[in-house]
C-alpha atoms as a PDB file:
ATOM      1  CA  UNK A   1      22.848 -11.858 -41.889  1.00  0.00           C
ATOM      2  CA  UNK A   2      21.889 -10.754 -38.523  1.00  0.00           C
ATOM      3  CA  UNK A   3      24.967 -10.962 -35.405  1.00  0.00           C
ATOM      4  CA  UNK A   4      25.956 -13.854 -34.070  1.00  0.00           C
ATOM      5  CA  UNK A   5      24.446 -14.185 -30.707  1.00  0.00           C
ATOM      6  CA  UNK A   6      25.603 -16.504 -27.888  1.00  0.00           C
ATOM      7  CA  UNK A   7      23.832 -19.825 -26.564  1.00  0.00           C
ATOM      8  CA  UNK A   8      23.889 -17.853 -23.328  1.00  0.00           C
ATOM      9  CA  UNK A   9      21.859 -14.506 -24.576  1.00  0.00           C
ATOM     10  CA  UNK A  10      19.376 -16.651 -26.013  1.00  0.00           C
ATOM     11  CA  UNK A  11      17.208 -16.233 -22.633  1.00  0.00           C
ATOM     12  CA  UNK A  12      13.603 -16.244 -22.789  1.00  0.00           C
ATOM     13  CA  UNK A  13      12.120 -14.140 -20.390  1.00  0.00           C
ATOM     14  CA  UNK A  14       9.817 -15.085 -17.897  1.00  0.00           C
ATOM     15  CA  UNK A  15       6.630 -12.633 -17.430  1.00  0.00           C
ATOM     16  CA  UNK A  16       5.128 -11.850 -13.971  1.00  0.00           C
ATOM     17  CA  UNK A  17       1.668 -11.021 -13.999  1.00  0.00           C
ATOM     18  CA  UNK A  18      -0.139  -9.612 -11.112  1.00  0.00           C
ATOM     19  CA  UNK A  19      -3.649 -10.507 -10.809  1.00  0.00           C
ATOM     20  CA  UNK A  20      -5.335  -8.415  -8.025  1.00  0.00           C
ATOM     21  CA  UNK A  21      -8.916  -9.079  -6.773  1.00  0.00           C
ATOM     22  CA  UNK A  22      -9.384  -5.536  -5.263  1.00  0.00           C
ATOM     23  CA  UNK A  23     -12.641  -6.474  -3.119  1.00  0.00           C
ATOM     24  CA  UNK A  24     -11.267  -8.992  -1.638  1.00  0.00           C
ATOM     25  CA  UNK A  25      -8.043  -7.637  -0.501  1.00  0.00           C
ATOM     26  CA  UNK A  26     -10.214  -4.460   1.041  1.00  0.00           C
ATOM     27  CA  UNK A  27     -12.882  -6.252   2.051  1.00  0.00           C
ATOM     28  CA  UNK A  28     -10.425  -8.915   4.463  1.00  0.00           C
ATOM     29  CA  UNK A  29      -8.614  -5.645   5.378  1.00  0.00           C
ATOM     30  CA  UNK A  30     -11.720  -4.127   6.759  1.00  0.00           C
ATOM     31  CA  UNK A  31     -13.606  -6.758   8.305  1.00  0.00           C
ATOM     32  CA  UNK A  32     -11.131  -9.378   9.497  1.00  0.00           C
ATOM     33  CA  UNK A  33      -8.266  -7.320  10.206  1.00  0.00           C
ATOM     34  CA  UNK A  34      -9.048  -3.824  11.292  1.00  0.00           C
ATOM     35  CA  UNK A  35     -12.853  -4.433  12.255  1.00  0.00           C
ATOM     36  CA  UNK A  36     -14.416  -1.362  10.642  1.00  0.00           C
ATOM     37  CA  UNK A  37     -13.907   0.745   7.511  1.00  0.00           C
ATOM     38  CA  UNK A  38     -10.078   0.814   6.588  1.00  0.00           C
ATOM     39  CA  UNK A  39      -8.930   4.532   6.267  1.00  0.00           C
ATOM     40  CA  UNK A  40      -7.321   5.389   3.103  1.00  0.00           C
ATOM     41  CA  UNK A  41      -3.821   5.209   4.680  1.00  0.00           C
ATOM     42  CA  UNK A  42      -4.225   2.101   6.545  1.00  0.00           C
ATOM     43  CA  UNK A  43      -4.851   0.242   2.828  1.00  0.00           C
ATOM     44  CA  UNK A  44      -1.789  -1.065   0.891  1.00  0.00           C
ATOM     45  CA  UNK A  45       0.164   0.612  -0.840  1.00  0.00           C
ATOM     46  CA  UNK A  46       0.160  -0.546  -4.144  1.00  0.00           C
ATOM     47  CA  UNK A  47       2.786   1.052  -5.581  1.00  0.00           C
ATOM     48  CA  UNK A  48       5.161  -0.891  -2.812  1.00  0.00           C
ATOM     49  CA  UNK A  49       3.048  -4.173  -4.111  1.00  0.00           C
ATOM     50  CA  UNK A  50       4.324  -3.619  -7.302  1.00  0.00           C
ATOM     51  CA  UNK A  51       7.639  -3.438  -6.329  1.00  0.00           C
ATOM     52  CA  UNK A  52       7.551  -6.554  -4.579  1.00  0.00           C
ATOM     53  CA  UNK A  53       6.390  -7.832  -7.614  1.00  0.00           C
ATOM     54  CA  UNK A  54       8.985  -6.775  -9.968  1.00  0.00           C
ATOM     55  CA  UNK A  55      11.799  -7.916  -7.324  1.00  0.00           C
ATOM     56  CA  UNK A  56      11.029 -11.125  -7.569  1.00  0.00           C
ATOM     57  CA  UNK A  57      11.063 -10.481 -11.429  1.00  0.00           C
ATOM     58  CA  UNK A  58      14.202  -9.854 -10.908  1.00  0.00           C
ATOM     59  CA  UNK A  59      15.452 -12.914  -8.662  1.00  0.00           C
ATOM     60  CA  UNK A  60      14.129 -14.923 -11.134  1.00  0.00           C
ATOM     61  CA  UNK A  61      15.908 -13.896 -13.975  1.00  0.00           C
ATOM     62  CA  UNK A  62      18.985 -13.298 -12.222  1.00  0.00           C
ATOM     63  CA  UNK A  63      17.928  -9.260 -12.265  1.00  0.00           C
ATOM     64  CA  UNK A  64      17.099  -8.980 -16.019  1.00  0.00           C
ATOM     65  CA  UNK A  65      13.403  -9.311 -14.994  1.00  0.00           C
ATOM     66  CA  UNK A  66      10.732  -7.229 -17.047  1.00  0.00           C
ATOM     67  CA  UNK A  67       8.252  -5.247 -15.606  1.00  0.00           C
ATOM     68  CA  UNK A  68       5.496  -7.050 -13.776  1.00  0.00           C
ATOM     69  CA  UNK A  69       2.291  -7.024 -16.222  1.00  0.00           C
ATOM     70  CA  UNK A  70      -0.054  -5.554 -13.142  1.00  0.00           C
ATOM     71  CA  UNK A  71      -4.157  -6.165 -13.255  1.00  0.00           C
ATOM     72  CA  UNK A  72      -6.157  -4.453 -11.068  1.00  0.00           C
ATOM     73  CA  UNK A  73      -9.793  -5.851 -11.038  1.00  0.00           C
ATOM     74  CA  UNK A  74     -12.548  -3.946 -10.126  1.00  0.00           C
ATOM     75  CA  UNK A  75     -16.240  -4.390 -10.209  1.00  0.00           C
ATOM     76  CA  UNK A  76     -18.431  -1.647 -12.406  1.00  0.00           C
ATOM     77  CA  UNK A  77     -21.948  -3.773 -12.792  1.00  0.00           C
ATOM     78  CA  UNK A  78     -22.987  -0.407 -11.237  1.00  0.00           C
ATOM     79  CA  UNK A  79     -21.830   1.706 -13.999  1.00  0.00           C
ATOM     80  CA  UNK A  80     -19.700   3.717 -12.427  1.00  0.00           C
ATOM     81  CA  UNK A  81     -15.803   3.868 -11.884  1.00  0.00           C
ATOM     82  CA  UNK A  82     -13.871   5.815  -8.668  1.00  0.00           C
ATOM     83  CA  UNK A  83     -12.003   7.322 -10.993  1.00  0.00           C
ATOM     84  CA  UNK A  84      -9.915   9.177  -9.085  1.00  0.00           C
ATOM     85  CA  UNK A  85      -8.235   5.532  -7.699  1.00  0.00           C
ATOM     86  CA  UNK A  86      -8.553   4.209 -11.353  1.00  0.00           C
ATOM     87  CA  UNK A  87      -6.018   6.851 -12.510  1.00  0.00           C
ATOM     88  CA  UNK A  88      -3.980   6.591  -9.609  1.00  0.00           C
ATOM     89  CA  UNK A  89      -3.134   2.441  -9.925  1.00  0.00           C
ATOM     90  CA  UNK A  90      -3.084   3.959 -14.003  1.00  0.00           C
ATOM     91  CA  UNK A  91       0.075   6.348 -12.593  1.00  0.00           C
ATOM     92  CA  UNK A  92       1.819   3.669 -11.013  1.00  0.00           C
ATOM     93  CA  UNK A  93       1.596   1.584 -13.888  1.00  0.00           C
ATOM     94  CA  UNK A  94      -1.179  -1.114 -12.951  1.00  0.00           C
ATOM     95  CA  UNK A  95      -3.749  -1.838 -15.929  1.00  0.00           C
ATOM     96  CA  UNK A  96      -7.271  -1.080 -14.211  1.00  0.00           C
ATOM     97  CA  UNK A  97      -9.821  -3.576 -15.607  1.00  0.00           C
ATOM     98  CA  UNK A  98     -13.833  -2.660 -14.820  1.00  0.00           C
ATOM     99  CA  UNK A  99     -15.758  -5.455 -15.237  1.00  0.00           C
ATOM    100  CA  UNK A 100     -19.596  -5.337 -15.592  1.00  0.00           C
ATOM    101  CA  UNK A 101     -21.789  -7.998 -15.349  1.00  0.00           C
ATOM    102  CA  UNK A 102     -25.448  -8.306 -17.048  1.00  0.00           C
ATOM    103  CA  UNK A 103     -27.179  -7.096 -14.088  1.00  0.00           C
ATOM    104  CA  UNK A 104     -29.378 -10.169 -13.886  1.00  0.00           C
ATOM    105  CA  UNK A 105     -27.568 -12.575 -11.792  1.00  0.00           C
ATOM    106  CA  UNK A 106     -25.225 -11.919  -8.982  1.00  0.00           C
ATOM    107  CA  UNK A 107     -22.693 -12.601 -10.669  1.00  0.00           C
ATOM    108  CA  UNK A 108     -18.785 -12.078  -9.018  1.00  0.00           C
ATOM    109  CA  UNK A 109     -17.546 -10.821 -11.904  1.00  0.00           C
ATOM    110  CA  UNK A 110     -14.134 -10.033 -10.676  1.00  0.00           C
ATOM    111  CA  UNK A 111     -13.991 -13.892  -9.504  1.00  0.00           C
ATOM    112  CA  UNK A 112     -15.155 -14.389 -13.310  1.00  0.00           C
ATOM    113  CA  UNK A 113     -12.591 -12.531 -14.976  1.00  0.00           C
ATOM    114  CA  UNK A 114      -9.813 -13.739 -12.858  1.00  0.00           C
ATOM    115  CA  UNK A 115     -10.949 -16.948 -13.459  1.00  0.00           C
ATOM    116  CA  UNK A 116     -10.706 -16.536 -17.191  1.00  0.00           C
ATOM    117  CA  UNK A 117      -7.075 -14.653 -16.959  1.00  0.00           C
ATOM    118  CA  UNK A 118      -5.888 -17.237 -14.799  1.00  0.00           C
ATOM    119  CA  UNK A 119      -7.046 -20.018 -17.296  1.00  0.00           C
ATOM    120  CA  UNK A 120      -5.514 -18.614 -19.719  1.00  0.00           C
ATOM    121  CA  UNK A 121      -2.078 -18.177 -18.592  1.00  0.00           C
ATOM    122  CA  UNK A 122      -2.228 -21.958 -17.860  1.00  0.00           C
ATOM    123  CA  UNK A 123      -3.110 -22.415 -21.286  1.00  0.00           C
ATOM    124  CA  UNK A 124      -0.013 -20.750 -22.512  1.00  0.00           C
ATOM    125  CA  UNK A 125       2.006 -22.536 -19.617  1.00  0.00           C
ATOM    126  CA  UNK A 126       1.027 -26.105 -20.726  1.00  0.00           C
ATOM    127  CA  UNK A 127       2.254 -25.133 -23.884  1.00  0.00           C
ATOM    128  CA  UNK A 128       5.575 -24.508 -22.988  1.00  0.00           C
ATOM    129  CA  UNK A 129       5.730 -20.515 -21.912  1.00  0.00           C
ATOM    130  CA  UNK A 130       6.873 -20.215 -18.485  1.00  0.00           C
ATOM    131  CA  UNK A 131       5.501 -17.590 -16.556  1.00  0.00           C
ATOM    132  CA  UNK A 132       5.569 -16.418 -12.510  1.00  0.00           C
ATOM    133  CA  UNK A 133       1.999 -15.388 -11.760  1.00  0.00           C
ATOM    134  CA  UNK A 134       0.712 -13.443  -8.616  1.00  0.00           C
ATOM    135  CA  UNK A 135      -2.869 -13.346  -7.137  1.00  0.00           C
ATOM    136  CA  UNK A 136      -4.248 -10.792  -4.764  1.00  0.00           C
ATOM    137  CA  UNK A 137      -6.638 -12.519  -3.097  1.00  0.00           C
ATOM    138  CA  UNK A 138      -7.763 -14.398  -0.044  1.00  0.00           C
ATOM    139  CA  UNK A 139     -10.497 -16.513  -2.203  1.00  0.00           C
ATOM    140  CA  UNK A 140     -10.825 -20.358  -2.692  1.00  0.00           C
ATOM    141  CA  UNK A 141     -12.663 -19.620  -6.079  1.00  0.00           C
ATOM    142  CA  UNK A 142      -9.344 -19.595  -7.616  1.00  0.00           C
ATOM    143  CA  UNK A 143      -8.356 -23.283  -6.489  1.00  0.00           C
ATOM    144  CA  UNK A 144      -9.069 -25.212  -9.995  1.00  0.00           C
ATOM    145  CA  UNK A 145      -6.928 -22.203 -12.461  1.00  0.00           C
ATOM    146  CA  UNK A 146      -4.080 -22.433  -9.220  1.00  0.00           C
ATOM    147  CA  UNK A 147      -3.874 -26.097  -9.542  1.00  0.00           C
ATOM    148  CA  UNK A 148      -3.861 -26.235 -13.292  1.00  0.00           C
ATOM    149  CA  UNK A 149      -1.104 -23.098 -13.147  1.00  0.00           C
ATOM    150  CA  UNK A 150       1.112 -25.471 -10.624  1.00  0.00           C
ATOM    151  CA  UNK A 151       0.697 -28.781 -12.620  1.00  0.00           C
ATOM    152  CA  UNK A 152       1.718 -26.712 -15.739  1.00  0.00           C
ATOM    153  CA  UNK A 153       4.998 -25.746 -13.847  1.00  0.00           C
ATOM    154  CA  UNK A 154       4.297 -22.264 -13.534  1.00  0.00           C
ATOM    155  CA  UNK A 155       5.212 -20.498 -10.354  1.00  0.00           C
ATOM    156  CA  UNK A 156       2.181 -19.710  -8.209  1.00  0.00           C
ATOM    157  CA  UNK A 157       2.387 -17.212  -5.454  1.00  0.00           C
ATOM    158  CA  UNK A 158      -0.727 -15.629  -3.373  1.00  0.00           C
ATOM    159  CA  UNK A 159      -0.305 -12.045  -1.586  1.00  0.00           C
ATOM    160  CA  UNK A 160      -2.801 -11.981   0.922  1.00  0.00           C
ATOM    161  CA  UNK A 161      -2.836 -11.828   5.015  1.00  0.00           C
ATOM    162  CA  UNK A 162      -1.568 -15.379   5.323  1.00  0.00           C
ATOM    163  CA  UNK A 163      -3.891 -16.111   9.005  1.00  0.00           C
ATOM    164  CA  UNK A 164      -7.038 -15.258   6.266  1.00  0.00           C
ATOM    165  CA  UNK A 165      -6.277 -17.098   3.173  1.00  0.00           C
ATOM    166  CA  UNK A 166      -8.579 -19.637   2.011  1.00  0.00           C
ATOM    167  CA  UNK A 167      -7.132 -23.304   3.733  1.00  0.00           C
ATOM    168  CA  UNK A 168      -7.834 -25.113   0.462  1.00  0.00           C
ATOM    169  CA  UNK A 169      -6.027 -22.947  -1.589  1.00  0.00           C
ATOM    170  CA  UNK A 170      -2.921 -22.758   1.282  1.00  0.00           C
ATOM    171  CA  UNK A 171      -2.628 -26.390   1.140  1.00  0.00           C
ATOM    172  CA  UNK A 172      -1.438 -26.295  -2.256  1.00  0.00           C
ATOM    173  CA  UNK A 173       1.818 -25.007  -0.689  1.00  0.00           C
ATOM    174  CA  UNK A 174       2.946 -28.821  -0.389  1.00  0.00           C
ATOM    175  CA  UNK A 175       2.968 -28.922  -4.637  1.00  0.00           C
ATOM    176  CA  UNK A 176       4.388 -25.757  -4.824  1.00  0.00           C
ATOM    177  CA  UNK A 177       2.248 -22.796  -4.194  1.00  0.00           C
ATOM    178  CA  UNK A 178       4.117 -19.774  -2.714  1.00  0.00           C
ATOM    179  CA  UNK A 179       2.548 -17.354   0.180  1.00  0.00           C
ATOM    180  CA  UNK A 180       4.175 -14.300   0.466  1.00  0.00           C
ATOM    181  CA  UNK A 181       1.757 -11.869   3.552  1.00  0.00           C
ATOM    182  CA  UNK A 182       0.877  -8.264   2.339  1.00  0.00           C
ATOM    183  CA  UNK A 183       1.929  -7.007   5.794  1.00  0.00           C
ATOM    184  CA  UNK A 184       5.241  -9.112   6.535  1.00  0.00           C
ATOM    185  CA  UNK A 185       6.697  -9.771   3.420  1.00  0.00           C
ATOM    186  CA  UNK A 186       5.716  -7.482   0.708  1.00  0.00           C
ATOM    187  CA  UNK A 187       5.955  -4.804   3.423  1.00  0.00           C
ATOM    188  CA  UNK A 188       2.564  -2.836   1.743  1.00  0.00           C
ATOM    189  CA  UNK A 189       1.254  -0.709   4.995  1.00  0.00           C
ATOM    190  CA  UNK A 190       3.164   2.388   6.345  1.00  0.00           C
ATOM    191  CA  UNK A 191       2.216   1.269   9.703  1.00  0.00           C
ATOM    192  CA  UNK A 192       1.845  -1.982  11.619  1.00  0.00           C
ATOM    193  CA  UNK A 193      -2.007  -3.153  11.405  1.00  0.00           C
ATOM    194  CA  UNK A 194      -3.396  -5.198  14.574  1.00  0.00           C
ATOM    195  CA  UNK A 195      -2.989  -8.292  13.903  1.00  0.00           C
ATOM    196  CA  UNK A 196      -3.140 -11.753  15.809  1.00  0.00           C
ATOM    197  CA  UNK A 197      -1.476 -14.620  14.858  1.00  0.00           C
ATOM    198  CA  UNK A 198       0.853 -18.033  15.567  1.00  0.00           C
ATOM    199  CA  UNK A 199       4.227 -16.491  15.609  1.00  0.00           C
ATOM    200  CA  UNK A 200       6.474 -19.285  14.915  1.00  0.00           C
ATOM    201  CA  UNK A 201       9.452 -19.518  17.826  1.00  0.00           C
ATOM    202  CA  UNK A 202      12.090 -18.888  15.428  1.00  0.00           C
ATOM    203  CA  UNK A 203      11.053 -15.652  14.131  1.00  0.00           C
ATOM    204  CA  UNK A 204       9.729 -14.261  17.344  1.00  0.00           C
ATOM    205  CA  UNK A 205      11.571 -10.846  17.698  1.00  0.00           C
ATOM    206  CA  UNK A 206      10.597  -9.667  21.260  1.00  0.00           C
ATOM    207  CA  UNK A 207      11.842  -6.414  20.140  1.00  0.00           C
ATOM    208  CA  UNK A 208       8.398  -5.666  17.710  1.00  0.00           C
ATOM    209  CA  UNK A 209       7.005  -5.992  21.620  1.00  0.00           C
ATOM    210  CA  UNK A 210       8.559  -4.140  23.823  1.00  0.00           C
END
């Protein structure tokens, strides 16, 4: 017979997946934030993404956490791959998925097959896996999977410039949803990016100012 194990090893893991819509994240960067074109250094960092991500792996499972499953969607309907960024998010462990669409609609195929990931997740959360699940993305196309995710009793977090998220999907905050800002919390640019926004009084640091 196999060793006697204790009540208290007997600890299923919770996975963290990270679910990153790529176009989005870049495309509120460039036009909402910055204005223009984001250089390459002023985008995230994804490596210090990641990280974030498998911290809170680690909170959650008092720091036995596994390594986040990362997903990195990007669209290929054109056929082509920048494959010199594809092997880079490869090297810091993300799991690059080019999608391609049929070519005859406009299809948003990375809205598509986030759609379908996050679906199925909740599938596997309504029947009884628990699971911490992170989206990339400013979009309210997610709403419906988000909601389903929450009511299954999954943790729900967005990363995203929190002044830009969809206001649908940061109203599900009040049943649970978590927002955690690319710039301020996950701490994914080397250098401040400018940025206006309601600075609540109790975390105004004049010293970020001056």
């Amino acid at each position: 017979g196999g060793a006697f194990r204790p009540a208290s090893m007997c600890v299923m893991s919770t996975p963290t997946y990270l679910l990153v819509d790529g176009e989005n994240i870049d495309a509120t960067l460039g036009m909402s934030v910055l204005g223009r074109r984001p250089e390459p250094e002023e985008r995230p960092r994804w490596d210090r993404v990641l990280s974030f991500c498998d911290d809170l792996s680690d909170a959650s499972a008092g720091g036995q956490g596994d390594d986040t499953i990362a997903l990195f969607f990007l669209n290929a309907t054109s056929g082509h791959m920048p494959m010199g960024f594809v092997q880079a998010l490869m090297a810091m462990e993300y799991r690059p998925l080019p999608l391609a669409g049929s070519g005859e609609t406009e299809e948003k195929v990375v809205d598509v097959g986030i759609q379908r990931t996050l679906d199925a997740l909740a599938s596997r959360a309504e029947s009884g896996h628990r699971a911490q699940v992170l989206l990339g993305s400013h979009d309210g196309d997610y709403i419906p999977q988000v909601e389903r995710l929450l009511d299954a009793g999954a943790y729900v977090g967005v990363l995203c410039f929190r002044e830009f998220l969809n206001a649908q999907l940061a109203g599900l905050v009040e049943y649970g949803l978590v927002i955690h800002d690319l710039e301020e919390d996950v701490d994914a640019f080397t250098s401040p990016l400018p940025r206006v926004r309601i600075i609540p009084l109790d975390e105004f640091d004049p010293l970020k100012f001056i």
